[in-house]
Protein backbone atom coordinates (compact mmCIF):
# COMPACT_ATOMS: atom_id res chain seq x y z
CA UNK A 1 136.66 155.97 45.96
CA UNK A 2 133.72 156.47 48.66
CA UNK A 3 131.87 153.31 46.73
CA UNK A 4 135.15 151.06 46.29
CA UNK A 5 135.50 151.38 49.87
CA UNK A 6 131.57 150.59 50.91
CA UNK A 7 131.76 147.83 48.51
CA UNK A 8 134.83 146.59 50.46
CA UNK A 9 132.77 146.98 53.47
CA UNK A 10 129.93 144.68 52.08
CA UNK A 11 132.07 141.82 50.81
CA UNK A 12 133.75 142.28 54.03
CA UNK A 13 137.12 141.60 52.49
CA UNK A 14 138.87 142.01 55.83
CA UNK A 15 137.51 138.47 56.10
CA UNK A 16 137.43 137.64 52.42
CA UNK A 17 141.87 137.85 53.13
CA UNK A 18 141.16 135.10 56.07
CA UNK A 19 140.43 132.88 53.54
CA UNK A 20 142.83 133.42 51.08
CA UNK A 21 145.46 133.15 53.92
CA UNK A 22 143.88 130.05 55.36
CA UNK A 23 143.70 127.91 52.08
CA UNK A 24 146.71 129.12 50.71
CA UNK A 25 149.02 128.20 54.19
CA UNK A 26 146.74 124.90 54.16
CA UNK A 27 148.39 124.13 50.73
CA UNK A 28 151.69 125.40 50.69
CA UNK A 29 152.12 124.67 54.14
CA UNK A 30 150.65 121.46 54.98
CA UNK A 31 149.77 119.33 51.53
CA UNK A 32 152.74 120.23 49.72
CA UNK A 33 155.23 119.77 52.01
CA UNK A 34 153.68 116.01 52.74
CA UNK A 35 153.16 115.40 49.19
CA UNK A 36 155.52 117.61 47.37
CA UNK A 37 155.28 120.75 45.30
CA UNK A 38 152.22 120.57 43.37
CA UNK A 39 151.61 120.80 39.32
CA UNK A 40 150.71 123.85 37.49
CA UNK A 41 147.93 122.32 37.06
CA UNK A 42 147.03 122.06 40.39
CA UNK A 43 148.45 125.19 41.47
CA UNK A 44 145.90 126.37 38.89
CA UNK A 45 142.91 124.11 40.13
CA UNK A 46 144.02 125.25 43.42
CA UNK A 47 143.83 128.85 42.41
CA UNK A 48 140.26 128.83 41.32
CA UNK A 49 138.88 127.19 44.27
CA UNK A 50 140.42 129.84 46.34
CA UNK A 51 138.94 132.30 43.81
CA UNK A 52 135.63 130.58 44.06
CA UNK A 53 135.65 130.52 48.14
CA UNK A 54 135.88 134.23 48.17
CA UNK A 55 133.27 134.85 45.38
CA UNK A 56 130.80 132.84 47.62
CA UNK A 57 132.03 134.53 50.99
CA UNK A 58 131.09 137.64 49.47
CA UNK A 59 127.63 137.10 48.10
CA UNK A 60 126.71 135.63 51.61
CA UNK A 61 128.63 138.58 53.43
CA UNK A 62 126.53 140.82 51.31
CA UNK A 63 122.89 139.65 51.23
CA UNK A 64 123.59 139.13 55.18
CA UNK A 65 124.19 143.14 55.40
CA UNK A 66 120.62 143.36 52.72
CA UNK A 67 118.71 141.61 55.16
CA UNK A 68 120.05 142.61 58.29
CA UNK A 69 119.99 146.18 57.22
CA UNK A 70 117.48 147.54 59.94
CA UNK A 71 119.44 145.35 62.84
CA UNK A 72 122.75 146.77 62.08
CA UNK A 73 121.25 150.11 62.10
CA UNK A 74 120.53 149.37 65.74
CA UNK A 75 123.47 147.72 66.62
CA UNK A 76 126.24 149.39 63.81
CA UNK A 77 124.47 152.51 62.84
CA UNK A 78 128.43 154.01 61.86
CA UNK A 79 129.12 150.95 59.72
CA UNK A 80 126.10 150.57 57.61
CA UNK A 81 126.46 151.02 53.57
CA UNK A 82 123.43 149.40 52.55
CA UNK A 83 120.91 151.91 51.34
CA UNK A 84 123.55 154.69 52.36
CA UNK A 85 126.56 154.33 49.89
CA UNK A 86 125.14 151.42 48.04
CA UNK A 87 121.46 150.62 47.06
CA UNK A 88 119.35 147.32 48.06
CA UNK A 89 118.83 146.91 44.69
CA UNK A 90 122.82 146.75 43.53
CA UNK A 91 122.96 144.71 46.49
CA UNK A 92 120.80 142.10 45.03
CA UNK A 93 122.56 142.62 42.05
CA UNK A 94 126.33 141.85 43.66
CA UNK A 95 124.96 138.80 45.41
CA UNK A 96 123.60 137.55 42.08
CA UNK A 97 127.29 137.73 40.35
CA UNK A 98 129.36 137.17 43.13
CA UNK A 99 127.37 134.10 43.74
CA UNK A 100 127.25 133.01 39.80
CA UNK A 101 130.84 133.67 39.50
CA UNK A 102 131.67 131.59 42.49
CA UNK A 103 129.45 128.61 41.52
CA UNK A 104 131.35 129.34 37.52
CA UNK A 105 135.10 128.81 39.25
CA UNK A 106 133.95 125.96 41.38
CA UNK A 107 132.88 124.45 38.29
CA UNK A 108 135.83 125.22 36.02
CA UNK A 109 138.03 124.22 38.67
CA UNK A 110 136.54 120.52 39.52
CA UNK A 111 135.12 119.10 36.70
CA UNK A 112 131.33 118.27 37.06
CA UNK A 113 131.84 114.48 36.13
CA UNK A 114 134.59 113.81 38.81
CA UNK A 115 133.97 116.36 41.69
CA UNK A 116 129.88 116.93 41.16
CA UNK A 117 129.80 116.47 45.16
CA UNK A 118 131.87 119.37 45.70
CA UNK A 119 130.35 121.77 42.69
CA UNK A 120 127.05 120.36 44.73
CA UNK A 121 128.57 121.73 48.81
CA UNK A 122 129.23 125.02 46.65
CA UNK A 123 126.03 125.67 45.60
CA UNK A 124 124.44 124.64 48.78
CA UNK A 125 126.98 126.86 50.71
CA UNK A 126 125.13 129.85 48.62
CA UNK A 127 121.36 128.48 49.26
CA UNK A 128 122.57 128.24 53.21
CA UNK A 129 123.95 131.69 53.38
CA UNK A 130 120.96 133.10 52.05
CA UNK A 131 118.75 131.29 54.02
CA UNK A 132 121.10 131.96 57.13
CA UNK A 133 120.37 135.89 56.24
CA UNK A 134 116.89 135.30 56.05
CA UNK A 135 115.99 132.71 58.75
CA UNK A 136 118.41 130.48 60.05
CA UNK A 137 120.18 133.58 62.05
CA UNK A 138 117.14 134.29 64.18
CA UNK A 139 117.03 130.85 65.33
CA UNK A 140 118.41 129.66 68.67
CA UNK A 141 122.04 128.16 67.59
CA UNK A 142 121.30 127.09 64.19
CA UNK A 143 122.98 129.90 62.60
CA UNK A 144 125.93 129.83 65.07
CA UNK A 145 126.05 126.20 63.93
CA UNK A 146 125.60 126.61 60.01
CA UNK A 147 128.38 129.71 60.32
CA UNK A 148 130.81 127.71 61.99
CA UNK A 149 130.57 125.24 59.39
CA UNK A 150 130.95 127.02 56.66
CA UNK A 151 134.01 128.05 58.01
CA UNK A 152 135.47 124.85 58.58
CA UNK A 153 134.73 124.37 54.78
CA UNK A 154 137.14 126.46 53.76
CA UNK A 155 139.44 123.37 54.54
CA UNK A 156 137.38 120.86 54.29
CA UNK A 157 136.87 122.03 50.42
CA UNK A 158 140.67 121.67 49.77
CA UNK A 159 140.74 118.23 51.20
CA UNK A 160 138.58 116.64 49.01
CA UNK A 161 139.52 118.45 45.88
CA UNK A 162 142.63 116.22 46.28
CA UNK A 163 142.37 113.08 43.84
CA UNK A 164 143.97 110.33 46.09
CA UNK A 165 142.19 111.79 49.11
CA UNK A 166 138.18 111.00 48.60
CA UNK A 167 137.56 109.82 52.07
CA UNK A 168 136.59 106.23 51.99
CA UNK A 169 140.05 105.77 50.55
CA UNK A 170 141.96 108.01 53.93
CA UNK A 171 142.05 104.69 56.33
CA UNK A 172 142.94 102.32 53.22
CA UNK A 173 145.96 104.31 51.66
CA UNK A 174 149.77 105.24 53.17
CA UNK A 175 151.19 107.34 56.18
CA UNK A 176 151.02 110.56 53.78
CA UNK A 177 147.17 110.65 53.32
CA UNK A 178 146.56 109.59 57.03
CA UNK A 179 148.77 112.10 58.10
CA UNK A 180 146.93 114.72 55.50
CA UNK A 181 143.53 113.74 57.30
CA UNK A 182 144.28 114.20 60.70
CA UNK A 183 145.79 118.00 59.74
CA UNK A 184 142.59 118.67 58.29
CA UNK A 185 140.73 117.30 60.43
CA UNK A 186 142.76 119.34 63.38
CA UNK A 187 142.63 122.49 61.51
CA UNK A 188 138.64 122.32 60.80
CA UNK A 189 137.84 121.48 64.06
CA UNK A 190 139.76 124.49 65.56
CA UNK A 191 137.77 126.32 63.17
CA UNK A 192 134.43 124.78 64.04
CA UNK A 193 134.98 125.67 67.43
CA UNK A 194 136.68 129.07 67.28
CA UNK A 195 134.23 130.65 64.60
CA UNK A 196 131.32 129.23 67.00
CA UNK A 197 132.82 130.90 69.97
CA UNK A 198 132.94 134.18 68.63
CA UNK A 199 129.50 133.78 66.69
CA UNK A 200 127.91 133.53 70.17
CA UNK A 201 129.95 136.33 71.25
CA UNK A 202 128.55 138.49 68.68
CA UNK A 203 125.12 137.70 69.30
CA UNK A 204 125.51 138.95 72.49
CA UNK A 205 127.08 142.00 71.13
CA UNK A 206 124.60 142.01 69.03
CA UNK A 207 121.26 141.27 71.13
CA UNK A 208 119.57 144.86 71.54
CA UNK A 209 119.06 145.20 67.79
CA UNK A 210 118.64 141.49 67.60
CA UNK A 211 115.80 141.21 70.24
CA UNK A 212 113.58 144.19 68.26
CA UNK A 213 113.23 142.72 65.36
CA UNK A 214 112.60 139.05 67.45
CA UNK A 215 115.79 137.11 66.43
CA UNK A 216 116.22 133.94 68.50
CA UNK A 217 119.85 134.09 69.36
CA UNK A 218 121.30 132.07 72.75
CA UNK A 219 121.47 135.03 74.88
CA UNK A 220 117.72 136.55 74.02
CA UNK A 221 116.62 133.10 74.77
CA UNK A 222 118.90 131.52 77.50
CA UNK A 223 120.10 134.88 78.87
CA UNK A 224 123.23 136.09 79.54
CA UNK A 225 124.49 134.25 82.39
CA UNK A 226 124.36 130.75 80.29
CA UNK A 227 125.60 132.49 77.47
CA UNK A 228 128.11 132.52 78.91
CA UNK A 229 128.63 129.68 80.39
CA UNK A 230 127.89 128.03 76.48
CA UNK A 231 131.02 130.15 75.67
CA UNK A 232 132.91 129.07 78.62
CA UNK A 233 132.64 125.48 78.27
CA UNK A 234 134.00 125.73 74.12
CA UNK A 235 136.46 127.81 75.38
CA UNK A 236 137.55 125.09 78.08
CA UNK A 237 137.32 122.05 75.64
CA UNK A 238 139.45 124.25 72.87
CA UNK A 239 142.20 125.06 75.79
CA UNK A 240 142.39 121.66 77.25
CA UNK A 241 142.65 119.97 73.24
CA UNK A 242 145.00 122.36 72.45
CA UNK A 243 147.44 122.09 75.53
CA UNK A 244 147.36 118.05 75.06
CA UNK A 245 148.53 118.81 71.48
CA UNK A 246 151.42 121.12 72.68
CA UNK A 247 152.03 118.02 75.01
CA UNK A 248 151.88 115.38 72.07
CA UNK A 249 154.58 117.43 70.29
CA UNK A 250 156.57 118.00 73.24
CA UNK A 251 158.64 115.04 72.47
CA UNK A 252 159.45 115.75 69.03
CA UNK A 253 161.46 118.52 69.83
CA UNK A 254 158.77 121.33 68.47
CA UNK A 255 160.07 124.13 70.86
CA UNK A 256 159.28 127.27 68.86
CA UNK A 257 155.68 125.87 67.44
CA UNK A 258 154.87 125.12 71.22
CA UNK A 259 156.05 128.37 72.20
CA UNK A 260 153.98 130.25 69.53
CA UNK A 261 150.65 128.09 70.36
CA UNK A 262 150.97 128.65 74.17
CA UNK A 263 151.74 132.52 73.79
CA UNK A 264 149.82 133.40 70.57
CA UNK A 265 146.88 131.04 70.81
CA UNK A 266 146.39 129.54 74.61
CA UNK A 267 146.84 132.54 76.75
CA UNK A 268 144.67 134.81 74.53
CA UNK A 269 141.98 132.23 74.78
CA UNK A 270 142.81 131.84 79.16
CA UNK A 271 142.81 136.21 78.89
CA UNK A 272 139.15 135.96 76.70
CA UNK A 273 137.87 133.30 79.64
CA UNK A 274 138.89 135.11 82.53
CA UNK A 275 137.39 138.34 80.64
CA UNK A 276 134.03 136.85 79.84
CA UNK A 277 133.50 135.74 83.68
CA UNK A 278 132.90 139.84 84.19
CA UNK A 279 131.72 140.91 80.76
CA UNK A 280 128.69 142.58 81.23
CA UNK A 281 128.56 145.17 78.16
CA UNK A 282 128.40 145.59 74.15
CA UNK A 283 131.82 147.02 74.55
CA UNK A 284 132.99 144.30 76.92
CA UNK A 285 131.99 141.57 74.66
CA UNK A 286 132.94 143.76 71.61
CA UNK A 287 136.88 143.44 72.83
CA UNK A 288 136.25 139.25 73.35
CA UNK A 289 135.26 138.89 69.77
CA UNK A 290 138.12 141.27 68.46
CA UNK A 291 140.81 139.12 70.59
CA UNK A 292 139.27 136.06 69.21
CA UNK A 293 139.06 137.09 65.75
CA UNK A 294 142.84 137.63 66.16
CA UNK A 295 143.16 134.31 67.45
CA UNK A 296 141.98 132.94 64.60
CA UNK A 297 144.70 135.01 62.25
CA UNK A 298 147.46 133.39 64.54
CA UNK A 299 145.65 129.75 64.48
CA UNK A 300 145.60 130.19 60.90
CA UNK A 301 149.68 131.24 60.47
CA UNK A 302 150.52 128.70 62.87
CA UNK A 303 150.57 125.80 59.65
CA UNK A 304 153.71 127.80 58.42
CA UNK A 305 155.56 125.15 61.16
CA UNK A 306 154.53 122.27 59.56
CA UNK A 307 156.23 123.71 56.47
CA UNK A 308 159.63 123.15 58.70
CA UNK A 309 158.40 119.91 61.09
CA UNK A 310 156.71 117.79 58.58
């Protein structure tokens, strides 16, 4: 049992479930209620891609924890499994299969001939994520960058698995694939900017261990105070987009979504900016990435209203 759970811990499947929930609300919630209830056999196609997200999620989650093995005993000595409950070695060995399997589903779920491009973003997602472990996360805002991308993939990957929706058709084709677009686009940008918010956050959680072993990160080389003010201004931009939404809505008589973005979503985000104006500590900024990591869940559930508005 001791092993299922420190395995758990590697994959991180806490987050591993934030992807499930994402693509299967962007699905249910969003593309079939503009286009319909889908197939079986794209409920099935659907199925693996969600299979193959997590696969990949994990092997990255867990070579991150190989590499950054003597950081997190520095910064997360209490949370560390890697050479305590589970070898290096079986480490390497997880990423290898987790990563094969992942790159297998992708495959068997978007045939090579039709969807190469997308077998293509999958494999590169698993090259990144290793070389995020290895180099890109001690670099000044590339890894933020890469990170947040790779989380706005997770839509972006469900998108264009969608036959009538390869891009260069979106502008040419009918009010149901515009209107598909600008969701995804709307939903991957939140996630851009949220996931890059609290990537920042983390590195300053983060930055003892971080500056030993001579990461990179914004607040080793900026310092704190325009850390902060990095954070600030993301947080300002992602308030101010998503009160003009609420506003946009306002007229079509979306009470309870507005209600739910405003309390579950906007004044979280107003409590995390006012907080990070005095945050000074690893605890401090340890609460502002919990509260935004919790903003995320609610961003995510807040596509069950377009099951009702759309």
């Amino acid at each position: 049992m001791k092993k299922i759970v420190a395995f758990l811990t590697l994959i991180r499947a806490s987050n591993l479930i934030f992807i499930v929930l994402t693509q299967f609300l962007f699905e249910y919630c969003i593309y079939e209620r503009i286009y319909g209830p889908a197939s079986s056999e794209s409920r099935q196609q659907f199925w693996f891609i969600v299979l193959a997200s997590v696969l990949i999620a994990a092997a990255g989650n867990s070579i991150n924890d190989y590499f950054d093995l003597n950081i997190d005993q520095i910064n997360k000595p209490t949370k560390v499994v890697v050479n305590v409950d589970i070898s290096r070695r079986w480490v390497i060995f997880f990423h290898l299969v987790l990563s094969m399997l992942g790159l297998f589903f992708t495959a068997y779920a978007l045939p090579v001939q039709s969807y190469w491009y997308l077998v293509f973003a999958n494999m590169m997602c698993i090259v990144l994520l290793w070389v995020y472990s290895t180099n890109f996360k001690k670099q000044l805002l590339i890894g933020n960058v890469l990170i947040s991308l790779l989380t706005a993939w997770v839509l972006l990957i469900i998108f264009f698995s969608k036959e009538p929706l390869q891009l260069h058709q979106v502008f040419e084709s009918g009010e149901k694939e515009i209107r598909f677009f600008r969701l995804t686009v709307l939903y991957a940008s939140f996630a851009f900017i949220i996931s890059l918010i609290r990537e920042v956050i983390k590195d300053v959680e983060d930055r003892v261990g971080d500056a030993k072993y001579g990461c990179r990160t914004i607040p080793i080389v900026w310092g704190l105070t325009a850390t902060k003010v990095f954070v600030a201004v993301w947080l300002v931009v992602l308030i101010a987009v998503l009160v003009i939404l609420q506003l946009y809505v306002l007229p079509m008589g979306w009470r309870e979504s507005i209600v739910y973005c405003v309390l579950a979503i906007i004044v979280p985000l107003i409590w995390v900016f006012i907080k990070l104006l005095s945050a000074q500590t690893e605890k401090d900024f340890g609460k502002l990435s919990t509260v935004i990591k919790i903003v995320m869940l609610t961003g995510i559930v807040s596509m069950v209203f377009f099951r009702y508005y759309l």
